[in-house]
C-alpha atoms as a PDB file:
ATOM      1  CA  UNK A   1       1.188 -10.556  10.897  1.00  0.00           C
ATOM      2  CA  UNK A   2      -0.288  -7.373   9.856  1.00  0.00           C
ATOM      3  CA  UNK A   3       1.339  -4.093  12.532  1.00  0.00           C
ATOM      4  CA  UNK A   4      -0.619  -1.088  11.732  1.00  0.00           C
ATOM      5  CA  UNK A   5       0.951   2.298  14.002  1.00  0.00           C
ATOM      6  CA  UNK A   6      -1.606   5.152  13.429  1.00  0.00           C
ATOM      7  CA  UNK A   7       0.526   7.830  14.725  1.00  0.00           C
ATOM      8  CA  UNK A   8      -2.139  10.295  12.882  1.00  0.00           C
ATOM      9  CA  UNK A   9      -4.533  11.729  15.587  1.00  0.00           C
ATOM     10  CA  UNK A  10      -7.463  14.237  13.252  1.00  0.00           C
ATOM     11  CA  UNK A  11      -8.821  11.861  10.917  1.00  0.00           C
ATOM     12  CA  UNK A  12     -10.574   8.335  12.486  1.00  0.00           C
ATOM     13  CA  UNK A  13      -9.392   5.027  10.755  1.00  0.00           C
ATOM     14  CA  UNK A  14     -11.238   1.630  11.327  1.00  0.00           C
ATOM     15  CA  UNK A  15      -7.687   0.033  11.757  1.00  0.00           C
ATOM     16  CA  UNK A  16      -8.981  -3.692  12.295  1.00  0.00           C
ATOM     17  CA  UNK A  17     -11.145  -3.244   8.772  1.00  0.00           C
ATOM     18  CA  UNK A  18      -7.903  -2.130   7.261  1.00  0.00           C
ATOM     19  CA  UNK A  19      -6.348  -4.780   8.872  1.00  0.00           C
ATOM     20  CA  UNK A  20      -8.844  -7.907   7.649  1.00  0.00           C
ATOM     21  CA  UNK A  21      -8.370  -6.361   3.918  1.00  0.00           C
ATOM     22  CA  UNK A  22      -4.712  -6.268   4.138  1.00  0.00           C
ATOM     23  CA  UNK A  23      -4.893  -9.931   5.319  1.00  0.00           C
ATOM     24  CA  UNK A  24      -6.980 -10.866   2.544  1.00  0.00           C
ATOM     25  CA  UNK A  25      -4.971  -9.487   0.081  1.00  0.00           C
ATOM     26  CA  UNK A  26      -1.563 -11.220   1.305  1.00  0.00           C
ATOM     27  CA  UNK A  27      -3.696 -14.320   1.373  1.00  0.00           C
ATOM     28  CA  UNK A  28      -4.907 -13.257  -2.272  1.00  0.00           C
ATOM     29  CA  UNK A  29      -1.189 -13.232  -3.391  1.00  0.00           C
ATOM     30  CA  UNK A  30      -0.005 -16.521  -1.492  1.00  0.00           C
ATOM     31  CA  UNK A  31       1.253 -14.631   1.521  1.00  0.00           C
ATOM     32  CA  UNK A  32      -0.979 -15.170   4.244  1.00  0.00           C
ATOM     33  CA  UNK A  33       1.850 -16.003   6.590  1.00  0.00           C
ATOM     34  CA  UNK A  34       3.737 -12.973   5.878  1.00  0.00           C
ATOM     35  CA  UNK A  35       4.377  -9.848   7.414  1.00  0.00           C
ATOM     36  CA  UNK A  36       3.078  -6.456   6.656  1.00  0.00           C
ATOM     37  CA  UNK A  37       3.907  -2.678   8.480  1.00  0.00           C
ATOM     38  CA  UNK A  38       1.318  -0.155   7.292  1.00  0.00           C
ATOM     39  CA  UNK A  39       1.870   3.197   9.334  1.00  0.00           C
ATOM     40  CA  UNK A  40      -0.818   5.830   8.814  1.00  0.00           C
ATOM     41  CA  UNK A  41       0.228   9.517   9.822  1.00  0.00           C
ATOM     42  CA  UNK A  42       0.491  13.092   8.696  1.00  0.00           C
ATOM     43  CA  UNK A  43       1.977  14.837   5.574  1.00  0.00           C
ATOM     44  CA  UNK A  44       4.689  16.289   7.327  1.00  0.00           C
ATOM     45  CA  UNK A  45       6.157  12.683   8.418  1.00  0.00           C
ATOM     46  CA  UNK A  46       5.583  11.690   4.938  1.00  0.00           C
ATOM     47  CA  UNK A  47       6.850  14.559   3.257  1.00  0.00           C
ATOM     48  CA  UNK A  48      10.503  13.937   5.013  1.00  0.00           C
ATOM     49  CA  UNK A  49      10.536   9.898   4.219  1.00  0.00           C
ATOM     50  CA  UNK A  50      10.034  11.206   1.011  1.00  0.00           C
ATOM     51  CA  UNK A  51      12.558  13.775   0.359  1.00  0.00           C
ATOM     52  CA  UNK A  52      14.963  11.360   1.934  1.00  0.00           C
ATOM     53  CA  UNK A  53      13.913   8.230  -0.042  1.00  0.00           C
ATOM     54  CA  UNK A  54      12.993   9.761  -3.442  1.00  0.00           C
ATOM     55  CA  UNK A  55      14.485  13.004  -2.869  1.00  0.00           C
ATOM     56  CA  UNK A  56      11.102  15.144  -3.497  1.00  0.00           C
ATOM     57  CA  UNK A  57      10.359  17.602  -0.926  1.00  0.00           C
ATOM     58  CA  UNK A  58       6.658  17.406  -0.834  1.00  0.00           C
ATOM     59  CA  UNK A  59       4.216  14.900   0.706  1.00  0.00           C
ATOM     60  CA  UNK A  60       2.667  12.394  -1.218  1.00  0.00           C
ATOM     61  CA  UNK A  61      -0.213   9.775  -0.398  1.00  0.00           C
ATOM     62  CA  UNK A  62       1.976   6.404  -0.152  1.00  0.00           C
ATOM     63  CA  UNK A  63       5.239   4.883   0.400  1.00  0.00           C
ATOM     64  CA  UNK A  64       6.152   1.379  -0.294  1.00  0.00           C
ATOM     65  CA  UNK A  65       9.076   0.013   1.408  1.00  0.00           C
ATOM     66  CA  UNK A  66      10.000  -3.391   0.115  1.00  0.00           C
ATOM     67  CA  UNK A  67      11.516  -5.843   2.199  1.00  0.00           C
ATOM     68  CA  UNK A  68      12.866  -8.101  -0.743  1.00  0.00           C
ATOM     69  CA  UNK A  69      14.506  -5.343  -2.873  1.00  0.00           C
ATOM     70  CA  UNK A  70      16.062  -7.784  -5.123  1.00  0.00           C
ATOM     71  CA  UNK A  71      12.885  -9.334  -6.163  1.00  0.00           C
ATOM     72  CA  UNK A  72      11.473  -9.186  -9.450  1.00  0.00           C
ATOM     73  CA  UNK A  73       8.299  -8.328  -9.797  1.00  0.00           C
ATOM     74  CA  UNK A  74       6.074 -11.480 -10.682  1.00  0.00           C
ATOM     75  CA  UNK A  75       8.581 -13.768  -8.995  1.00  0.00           C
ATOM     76  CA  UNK A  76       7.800 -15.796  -5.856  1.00  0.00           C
ATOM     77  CA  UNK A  77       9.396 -14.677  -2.649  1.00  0.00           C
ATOM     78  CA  UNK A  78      11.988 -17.059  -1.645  1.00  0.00           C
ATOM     79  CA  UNK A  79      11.820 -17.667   2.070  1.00  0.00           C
ATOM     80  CA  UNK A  80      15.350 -19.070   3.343  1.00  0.00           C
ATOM     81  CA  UNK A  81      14.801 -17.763   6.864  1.00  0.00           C
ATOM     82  CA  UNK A  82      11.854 -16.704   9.279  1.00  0.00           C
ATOM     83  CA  UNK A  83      12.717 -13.451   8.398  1.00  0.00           C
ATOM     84  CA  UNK A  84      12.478 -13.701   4.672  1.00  0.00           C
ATOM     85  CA  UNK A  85       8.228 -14.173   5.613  1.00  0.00           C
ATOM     86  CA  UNK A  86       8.395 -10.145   5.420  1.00  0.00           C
ATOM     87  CA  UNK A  87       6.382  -8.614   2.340  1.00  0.00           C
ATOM     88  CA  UNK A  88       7.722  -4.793   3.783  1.00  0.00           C
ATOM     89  CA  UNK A  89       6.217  -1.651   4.923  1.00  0.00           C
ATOM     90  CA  UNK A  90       3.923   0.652   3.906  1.00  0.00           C
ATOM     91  CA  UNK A  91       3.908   4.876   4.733  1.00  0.00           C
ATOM     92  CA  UNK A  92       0.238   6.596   4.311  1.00  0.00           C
ATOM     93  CA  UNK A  93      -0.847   9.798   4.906  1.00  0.00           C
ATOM     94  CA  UNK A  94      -4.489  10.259   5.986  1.00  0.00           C
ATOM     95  CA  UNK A  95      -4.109  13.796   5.668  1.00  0.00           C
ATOM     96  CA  UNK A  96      -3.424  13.674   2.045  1.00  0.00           C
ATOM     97  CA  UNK A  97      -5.396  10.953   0.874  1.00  0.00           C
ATOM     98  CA  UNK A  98      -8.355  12.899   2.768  1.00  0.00           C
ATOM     99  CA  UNK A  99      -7.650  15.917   0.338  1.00  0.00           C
ATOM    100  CA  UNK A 100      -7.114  13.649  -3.298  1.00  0.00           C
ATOM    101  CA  UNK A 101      -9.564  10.571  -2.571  1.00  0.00           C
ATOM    102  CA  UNK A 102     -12.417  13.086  -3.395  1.00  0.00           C
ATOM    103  CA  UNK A 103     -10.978  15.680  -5.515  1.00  0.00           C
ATOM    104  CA  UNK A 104      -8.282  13.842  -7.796  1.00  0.00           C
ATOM    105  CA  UNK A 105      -9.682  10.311  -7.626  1.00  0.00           C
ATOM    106  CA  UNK A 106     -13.412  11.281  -6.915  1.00  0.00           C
ATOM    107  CA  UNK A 107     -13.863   8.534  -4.383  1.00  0.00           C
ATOM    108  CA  UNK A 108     -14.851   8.390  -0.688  1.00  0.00           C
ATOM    109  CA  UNK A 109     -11.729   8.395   1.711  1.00  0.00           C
ATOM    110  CA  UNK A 110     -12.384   4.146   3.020  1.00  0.00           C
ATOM    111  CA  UNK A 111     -12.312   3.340  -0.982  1.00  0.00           C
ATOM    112  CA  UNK A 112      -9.581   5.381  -1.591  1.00  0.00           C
ATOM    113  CA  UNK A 113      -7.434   3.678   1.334  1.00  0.00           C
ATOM    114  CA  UNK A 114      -7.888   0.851  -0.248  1.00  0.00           C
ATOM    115  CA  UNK A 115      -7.100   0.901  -3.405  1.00  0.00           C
ATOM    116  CA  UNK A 116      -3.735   2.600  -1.707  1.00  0.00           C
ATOM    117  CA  UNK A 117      -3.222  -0.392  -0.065  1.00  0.00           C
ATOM    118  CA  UNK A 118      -3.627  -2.324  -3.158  1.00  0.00           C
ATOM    119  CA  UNK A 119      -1.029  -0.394  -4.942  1.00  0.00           C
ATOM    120  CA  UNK A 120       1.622   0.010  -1.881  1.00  0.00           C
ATOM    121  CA  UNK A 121       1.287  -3.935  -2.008  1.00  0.00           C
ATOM    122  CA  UNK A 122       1.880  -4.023  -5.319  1.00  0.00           C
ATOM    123  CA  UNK A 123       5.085  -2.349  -5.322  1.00  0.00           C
ATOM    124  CA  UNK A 124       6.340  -3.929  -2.102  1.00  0.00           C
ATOM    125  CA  UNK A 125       6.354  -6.824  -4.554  1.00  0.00           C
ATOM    126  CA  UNK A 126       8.142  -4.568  -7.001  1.00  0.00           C
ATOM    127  CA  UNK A 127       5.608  -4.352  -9.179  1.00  0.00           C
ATOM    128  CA  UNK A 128       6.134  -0.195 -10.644  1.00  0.00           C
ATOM    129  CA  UNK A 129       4.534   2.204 -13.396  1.00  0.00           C
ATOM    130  CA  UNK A 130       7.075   4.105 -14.457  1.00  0.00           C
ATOM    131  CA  UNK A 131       6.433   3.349 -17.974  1.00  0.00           C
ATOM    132  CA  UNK A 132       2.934   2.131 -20.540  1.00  0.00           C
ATOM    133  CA  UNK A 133       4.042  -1.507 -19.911  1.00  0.00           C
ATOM    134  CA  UNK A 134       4.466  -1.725 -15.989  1.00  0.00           C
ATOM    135  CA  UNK A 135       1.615   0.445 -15.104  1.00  0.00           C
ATOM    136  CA  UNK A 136      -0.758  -2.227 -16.874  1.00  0.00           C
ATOM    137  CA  UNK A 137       0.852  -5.260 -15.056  1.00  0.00           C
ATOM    138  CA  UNK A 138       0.868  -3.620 -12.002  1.00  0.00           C
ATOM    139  CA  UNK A 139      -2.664  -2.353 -12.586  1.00  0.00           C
ATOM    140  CA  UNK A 140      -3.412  -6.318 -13.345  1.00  0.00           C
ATOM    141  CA  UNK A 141      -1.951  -7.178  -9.867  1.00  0.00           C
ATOM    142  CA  UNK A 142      -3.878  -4.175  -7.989  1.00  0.00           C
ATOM    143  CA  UNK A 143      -6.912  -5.216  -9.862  1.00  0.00           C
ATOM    144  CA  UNK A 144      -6.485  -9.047  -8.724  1.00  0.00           C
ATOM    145  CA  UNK A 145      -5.916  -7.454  -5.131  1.00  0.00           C
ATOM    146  CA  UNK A 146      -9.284  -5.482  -4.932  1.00  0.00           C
ATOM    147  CA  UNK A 147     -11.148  -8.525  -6.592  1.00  0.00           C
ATOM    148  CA  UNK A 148      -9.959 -10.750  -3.746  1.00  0.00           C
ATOM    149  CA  UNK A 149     -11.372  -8.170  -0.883  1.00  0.00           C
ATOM    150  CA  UNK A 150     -14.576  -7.649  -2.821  1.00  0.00           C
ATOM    151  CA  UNK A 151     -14.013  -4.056  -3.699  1.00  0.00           C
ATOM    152  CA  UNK A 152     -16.920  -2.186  -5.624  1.00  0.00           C
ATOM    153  CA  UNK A 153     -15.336   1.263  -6.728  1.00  0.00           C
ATOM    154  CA  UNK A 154     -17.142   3.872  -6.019  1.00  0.00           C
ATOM    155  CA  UNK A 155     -15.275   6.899  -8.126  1.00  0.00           C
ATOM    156  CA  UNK A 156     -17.199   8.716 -10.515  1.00  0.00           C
END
């Protein structure tokens, strides 16, 4: 089951179009029957998961919060228990992907949500780019992801 919590009240969201592309994707990946939390608010709730997470005081446009920590990225998820059906939960702020979509990524602000979405599933399957070599698998993985939901990119 996909939970979305828009606690976010300036910018309008179609939450049930986010919704159907988030399903699609799981479904993409084999995980149709899993669970997924995407919460959409503000840089200032962001900016605190993220200085106590990663320890950088400043907002930031996603955070991925993986259920199956352990899990390496490529591997099948395991599912022992009900609860093991959990892919993890994803942090967005609408506020600062309004700001970057255009001027950083030079997209419109529905694209740019999802290809967020694309990514923050990626790494809650612990996919990661901190070096040349994971940013093109998990690129491979985002690009699969967009692919599945029919995604036309729009940035210039």
């Amino acid at each position: 089951m996909i939970t979305i919590r828009n606690t976010q009240r300036t910018m309008h969201i179609k939450t049930a179009a986010l919704k159907k592309t988030a399903q699609a994707m799981l479904k993409c990946l084999g995980y149709a029957d899993f669970d997924l939390g995407i919460w959409l608010t503000t840089n200032k709730t962001i900016r605190h998961y993220n200085k106590t997470f990663r320890g950088k005081d400043k907002p930031t446009d996603i955070l991925s919060f993986p259920y199956h920590e352990q899990l390496k990225a490529g591997e099948k998820i395991l599912v022992r228990e009900p609860e093991d059906k959990n892919i993890g939960d994803i942090i967005i702020s609408l506020e600062y992907v309004q700001k970057d979509a255009i001027v950083r990524w030079r997209r419109d602000f529905d694209d740019q949500i999802i290809v967020l979405l694309a990514h923050g599933i990626a790494h809650l399957l612990n996919y990661d780019h901190i070096n040349d070599d994971d940013f093109a698998v998990m690129q491979k993985v985002e690009k699969k992801l967009l692919k599945a939901v029919g995604f036309k990119d729009t940035a210039g």
